[in-house]
Protein backbone atom coordinates (compact mmCIF):
# COMPACT_ATOMS: atom_id res chain seq x y z
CA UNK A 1 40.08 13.12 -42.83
CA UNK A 2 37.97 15.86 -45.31
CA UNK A 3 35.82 18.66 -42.56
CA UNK A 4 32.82 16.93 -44.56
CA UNK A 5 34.07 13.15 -43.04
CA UNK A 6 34.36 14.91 -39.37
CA UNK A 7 31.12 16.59 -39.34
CA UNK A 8 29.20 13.10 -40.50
CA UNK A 9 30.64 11.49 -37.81
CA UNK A 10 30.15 13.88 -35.58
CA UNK A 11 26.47 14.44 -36.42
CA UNK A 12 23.43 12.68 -34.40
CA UNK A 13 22.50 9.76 -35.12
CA UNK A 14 18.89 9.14 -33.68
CA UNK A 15 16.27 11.90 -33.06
CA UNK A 16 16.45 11.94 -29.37
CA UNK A 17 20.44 13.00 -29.70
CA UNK A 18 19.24 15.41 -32.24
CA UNK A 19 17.01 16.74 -30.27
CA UNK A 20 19.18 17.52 -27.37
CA UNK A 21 21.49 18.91 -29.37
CA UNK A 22 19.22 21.52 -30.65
CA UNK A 23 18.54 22.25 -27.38
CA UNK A 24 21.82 22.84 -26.24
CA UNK A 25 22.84 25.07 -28.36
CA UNK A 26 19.59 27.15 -28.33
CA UNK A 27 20.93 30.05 -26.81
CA UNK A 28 23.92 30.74 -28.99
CA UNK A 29 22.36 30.26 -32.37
CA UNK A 30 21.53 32.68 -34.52
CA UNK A 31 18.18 34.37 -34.78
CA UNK A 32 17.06 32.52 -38.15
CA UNK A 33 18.67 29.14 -37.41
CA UNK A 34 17.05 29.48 -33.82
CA UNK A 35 13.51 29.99 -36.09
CA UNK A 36 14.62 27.03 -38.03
CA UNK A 37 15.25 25.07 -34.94
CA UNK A 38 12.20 26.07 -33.33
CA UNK A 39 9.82 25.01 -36.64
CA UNK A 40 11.82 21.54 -36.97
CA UNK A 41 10.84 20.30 -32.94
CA UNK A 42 7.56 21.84 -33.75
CA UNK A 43 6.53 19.93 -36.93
CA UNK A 44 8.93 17.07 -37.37
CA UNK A 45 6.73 15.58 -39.57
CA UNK A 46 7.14 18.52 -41.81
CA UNK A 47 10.51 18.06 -41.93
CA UNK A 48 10.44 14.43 -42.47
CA UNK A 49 8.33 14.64 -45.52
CA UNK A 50 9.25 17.99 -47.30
CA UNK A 51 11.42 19.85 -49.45
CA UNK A 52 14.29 22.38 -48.62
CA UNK A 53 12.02 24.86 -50.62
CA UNK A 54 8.97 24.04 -48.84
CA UNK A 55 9.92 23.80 -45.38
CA UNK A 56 12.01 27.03 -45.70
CA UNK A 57 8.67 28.59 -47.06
CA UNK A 58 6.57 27.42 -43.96
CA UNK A 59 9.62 28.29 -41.37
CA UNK A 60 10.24 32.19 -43.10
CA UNK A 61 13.69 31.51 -43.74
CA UNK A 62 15.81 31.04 -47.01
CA UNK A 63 16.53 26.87 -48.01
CA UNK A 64 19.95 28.27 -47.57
CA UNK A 65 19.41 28.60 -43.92
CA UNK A 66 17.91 25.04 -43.52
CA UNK A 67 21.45 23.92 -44.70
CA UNK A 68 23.43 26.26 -41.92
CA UNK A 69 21.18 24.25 -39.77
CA UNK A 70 21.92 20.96 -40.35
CA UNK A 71 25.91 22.03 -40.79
CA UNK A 72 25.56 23.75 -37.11
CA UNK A 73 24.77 20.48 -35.72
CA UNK A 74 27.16 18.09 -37.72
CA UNK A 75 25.26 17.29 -40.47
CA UNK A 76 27.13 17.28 -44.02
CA UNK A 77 23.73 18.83 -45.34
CA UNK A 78 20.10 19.43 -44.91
CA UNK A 79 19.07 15.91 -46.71
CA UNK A 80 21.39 13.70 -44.38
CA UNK A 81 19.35 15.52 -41.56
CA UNK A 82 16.28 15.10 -43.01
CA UNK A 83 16.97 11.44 -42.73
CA UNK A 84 17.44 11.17 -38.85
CA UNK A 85 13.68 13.28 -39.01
CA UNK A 86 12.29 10.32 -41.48
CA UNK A 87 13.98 7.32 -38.98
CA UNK A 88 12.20 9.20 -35.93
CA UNK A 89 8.90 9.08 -37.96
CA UNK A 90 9.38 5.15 -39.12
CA UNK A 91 9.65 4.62 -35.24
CA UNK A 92 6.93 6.56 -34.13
CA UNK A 93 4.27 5.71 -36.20
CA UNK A 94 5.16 1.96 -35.43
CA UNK A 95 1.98 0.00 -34.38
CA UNK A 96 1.08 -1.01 -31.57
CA UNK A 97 1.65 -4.93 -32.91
CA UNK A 98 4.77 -3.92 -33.60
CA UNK A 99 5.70 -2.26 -30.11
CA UNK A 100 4.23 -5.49 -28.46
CA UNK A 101 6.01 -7.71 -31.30
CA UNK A 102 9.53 -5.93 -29.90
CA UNK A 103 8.46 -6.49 -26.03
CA UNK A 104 7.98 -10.02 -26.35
CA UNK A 105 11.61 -9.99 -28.57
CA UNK A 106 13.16 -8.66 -25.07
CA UNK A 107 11.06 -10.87 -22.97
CA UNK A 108 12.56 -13.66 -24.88
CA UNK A 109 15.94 -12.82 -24.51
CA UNK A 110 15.64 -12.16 -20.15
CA UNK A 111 13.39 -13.69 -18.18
CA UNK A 112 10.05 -13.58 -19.67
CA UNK A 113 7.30 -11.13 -18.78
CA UNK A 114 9.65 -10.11 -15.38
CA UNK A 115 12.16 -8.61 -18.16
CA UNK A 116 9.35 -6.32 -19.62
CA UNK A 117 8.36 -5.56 -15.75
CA UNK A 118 11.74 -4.36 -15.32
CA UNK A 119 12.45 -2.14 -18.25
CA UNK A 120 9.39 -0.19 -17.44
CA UNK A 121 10.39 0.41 -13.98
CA UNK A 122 13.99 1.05 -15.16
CA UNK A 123 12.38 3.69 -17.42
CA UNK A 124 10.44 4.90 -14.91
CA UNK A 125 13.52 5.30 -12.62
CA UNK A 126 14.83 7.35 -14.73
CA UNK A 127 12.45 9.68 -15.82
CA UNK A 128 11.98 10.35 -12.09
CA UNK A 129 15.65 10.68 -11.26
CA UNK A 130 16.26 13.13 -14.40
CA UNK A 131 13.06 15.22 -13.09
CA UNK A 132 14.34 15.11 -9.62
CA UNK A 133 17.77 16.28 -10.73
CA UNK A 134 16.32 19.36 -13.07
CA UNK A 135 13.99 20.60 -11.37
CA UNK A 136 13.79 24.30 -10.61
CA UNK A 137 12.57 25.18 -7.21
CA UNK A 138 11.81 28.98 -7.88
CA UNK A 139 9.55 28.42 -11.42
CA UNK A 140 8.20 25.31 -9.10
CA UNK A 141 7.31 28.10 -6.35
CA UNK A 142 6.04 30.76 -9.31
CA UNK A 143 3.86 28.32 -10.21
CA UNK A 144 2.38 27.18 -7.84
CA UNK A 145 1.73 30.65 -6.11
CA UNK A 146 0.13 31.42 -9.37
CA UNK A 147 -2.25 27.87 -9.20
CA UNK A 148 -3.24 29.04 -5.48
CA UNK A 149 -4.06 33.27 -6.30
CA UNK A 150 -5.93 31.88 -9.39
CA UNK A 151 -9.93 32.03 -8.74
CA UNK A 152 -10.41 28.91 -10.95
CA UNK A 153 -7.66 26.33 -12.67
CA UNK A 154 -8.73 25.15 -15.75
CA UNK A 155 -7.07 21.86 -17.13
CA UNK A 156 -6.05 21.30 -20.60
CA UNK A 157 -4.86 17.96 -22.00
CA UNK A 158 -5.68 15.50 -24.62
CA UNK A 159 -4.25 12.02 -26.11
CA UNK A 160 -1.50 10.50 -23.69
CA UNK A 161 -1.15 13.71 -21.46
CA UNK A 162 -5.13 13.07 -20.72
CA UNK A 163 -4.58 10.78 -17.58
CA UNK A 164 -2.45 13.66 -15.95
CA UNK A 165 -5.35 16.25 -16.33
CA UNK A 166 -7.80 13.43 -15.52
CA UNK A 167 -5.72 13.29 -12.15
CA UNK A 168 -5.10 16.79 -11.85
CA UNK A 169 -8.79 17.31 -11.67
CA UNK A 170 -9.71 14.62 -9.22
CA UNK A 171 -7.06 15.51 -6.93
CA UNK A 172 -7.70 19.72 -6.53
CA UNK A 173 -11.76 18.61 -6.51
CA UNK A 174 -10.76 16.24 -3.06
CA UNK A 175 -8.29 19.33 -1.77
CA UNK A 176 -11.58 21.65 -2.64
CA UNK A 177 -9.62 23.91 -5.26
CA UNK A 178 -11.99 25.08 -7.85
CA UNK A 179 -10.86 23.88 -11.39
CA UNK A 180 -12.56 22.98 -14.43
CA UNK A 181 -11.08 20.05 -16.89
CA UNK A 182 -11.77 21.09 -20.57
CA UNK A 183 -13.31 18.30 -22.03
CA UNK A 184 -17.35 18.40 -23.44
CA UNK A 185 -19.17 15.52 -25.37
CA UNK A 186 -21.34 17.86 -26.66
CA UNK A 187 -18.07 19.65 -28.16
CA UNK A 188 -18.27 22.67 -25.53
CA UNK A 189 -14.35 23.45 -24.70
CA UNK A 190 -14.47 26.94 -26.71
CA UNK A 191 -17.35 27.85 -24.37
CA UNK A 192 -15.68 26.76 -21.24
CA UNK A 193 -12.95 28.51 -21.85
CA UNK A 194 -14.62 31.42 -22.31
CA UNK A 195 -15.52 32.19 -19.39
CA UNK A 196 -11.78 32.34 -17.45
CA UNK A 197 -10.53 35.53 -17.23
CA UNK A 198 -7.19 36.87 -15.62
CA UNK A 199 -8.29 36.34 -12.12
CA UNK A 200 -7.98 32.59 -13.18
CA UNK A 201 -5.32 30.14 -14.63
CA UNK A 202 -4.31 26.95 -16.62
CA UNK A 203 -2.63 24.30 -16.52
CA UNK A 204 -1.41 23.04 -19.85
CA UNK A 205 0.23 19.29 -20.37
CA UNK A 206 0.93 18.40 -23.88
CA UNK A 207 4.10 16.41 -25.35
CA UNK A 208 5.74 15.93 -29.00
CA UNK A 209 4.24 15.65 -31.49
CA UNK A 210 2.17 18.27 -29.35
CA UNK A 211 -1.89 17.64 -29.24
CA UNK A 212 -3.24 20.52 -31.35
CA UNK A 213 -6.13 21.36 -29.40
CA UNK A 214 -4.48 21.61 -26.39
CA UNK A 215 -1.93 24.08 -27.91
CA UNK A 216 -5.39 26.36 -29.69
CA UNK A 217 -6.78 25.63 -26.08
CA UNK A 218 -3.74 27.08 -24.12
CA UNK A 219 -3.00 29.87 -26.73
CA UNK A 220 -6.90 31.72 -26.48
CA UNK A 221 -6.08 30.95 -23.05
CA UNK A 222 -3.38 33.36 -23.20
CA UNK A 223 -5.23 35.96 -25.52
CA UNK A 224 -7.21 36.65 -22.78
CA UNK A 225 -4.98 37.13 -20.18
CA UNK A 226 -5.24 33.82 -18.35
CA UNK A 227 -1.91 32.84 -16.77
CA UNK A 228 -0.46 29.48 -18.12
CA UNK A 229 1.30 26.86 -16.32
CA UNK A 230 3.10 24.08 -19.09
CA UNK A 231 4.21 20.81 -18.53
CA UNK A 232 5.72 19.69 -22.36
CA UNK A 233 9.17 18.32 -23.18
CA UNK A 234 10.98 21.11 -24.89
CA UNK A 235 12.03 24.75 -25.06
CA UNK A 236 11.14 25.15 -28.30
CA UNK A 237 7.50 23.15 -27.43
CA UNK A 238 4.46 25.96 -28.86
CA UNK A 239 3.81 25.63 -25.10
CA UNK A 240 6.81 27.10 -23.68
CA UNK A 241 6.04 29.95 -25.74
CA UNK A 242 2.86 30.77 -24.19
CA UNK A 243 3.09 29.97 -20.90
CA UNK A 244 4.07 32.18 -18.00
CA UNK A 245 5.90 28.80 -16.40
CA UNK A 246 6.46 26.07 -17.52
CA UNK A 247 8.49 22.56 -17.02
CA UNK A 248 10.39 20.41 -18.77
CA UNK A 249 9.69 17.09 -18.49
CA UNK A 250 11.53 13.80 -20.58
CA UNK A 251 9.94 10.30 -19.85
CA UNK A 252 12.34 7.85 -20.74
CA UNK A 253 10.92 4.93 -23.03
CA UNK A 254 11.08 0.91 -23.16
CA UNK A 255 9.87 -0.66 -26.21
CA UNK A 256 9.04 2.42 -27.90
CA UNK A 257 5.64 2.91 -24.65
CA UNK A 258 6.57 6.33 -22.77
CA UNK A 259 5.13 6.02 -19.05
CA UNK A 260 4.19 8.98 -17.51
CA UNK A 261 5.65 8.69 -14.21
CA UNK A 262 7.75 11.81 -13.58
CA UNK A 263 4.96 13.89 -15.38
CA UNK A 264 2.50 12.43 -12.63
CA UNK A 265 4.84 12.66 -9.64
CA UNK A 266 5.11 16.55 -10.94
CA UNK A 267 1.27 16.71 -10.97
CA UNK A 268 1.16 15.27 -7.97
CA UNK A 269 3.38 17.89 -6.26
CA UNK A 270 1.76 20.79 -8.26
CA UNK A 271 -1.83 19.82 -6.86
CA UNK A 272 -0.60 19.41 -3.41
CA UNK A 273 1.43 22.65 -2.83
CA UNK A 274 -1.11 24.17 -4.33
CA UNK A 275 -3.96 23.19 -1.57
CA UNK A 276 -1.60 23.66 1.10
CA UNK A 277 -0.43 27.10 0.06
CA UNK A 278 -4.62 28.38 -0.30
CA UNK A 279 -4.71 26.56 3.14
CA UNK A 280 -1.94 29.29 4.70
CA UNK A 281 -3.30 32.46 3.00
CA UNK A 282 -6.78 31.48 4.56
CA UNK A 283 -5.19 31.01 7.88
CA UNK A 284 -3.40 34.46 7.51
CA UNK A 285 -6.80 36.16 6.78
C-alpha cells in the first residue's frame, strides 16, 4: 500500500474526529500549522467554502502550509480535508424539518416517541459523564475565587448558550451576588459593559460556530482589564484565548439537537460555590 493509500485511510472521516484530532496534537505542532489549526476551528465555514489561496491569506500563512496541515492529520491533501469541513457544514445548516424528519426516522425504527426520549437522555448521560470525568478541580477553584472577589459578574451569552446566562443570572440574583446579564432592547450592551472595571468579572458561554457578539463582548471585556471566566468547547475557541479560565465543555448530540446539560450542571456548580465562598469571607470579616 502507497504512504498516500495509508494516510487516506488513516485520515478523519467526520468533523467531530477531525476536530479532536486537532486538538490532540495541539501542543506538538508547529507554530504556523498550530495558526492554521487555530483559524480552521475558528471559521469552519471559511474553510468549507474557500480557496487554498484565500484561506492561507486570511490565516497569515503560505497555501503551502494549509497542505502540511491536512498531511499532519492524515489527509492526502488540503482539498480531501476541505471536504470533511463542507460535510460538517451540509449537517449543520440542516433545518430544523429536517432534524425532526430524522427523529421521527429513529422513532420509527424503536419504540416510538420513548426512542427519541431515550437518545436525549443517553446524550445527556454522556455529556455529563465526559464533564464529570475532565473536569479540573484547581481552574474550577481559580474560578470561582475569581467570581466571589469580583465586585460585579457580568454575563455574556447569546443564541443557544442564552438559557445558561439566563440561569446564571437568576440563580446569583436569589444567592444575592451582584451580576448584570448583557442583554438591552434598546441595543445598550456596549454601555453596560462599560462600566466594569478590574474590580469586576465575566462570565463568558459561547460554542462553535462561536456567537460573535459574545466573543466582541468578552474581548473589550478583556481590554479593560476585566477578568474572564469561559465556558466554550475548544482550545483553540477565540474564548480560550481571552479568558483568564476557562472550561471545556462537549455536549453530545441526538438527531443533530445538542442539549445543554453538562454546560448547565457546570453553571449550576459555578453559581453555587460562588455564593457559598462570598458567604465564608463575610463570616471571616
Amino acid at each position: 500500500m502507497s504512504d498516500v493509500e495509508t494516510t487516506s485511510a488513516e485520515a478523519p472521516r467526520d468533523f467531530d474526529s477531525l476536530r479532536a484530532a486537532i486538538l490532540e496534537r495541539r501542543e506538538s505542532l508547529p507554530k504556523r500549522i498550530a495558526q492554521v489549526a487555530a483559524y480552521a476551528l475558528d471559521n469552519p465555514d471559511d474553510i468549507a467554502f474557500g480557496t487554498a489561496a484565500s484561506i492561507a491569506t486570511l490565516a497569515g500563512v503560505q497555501p503551502s502550509t494549509l497542505v502540511r496541515f491536512a498531511q499532519q492529520l492524515g489527509f492526502d491533501g488540503f482539498t480531501s480535508m476541505q471536504a470533511v469541513f463542507r460535510e460538517r457544514l451540509r449537517e449543520r445548516t440542516s433545518s430544523y424539518d429536517e432534524r425532526l424528519s430524522a427523529l421521527r426516522a429513529k422513532a420509527s425504527e424503536g419504540a416510538g416517541h420513548r426512542a427519541v426520549f431515550d437518545g436525549f437522555v443517553a446524550a445527556a448521560s454522556t455529556s455529563l459523564a465526559d464533564i464529570a470525568r475532565s473536569i479540573d478541580a484547581a481552574h474550577l477553584k481559580q474560578a470561582i475565587d475569581l467570581l466571589a472577589d469580583a465586585g460585579t459578574v457580568y454575563i455574556l451569552a447569546k443564541r443557544r448558550s442564552y438559557p445558561v446566562a439566563s440561569y446564571l443570572a437568576y440563580a446569583l440574583g436569589k444567592l444575592r451576588v451582584r451580576s448584570q446579564l448583557i442583554e438591552s432592547a434598546g441595543g445598550l450592551n456596549a454601555e453596560m459593559i462599560g462600566f466594569a472595571t478590574p474590580k469586576d468579572a465575566a462570565i463568558a458561554i459561547s460554542f462553535s460556530p462561536y456567537a460573535p457578539a459574545t466573543v466582541e463582548e468578552a474581548r473589550s471585556m478583556a481590554e479593560q482589564g476585566v477578568p474572564v471566566v469561559a465556558i466554550t468547547d475548544s482550545a483553540f475557541s477565540p474564548l480560550a484565548q481571552i479568558a483568564k479560565v476557562w472550561f471545556e465543555v462537549a455536549e453530545a448530540d441526538f438527531g443533530g439537537f445538542r442539549s445543554l446539560s453538562a454546560t448547565m450542571a457546570l453553571s449550576m456548580a459555578i453559581a453555587v460555590s460562588v455564593a457559598e465562598r462570598r458567604r465564608e469571607q463575610a463570616a471571616r470579616r
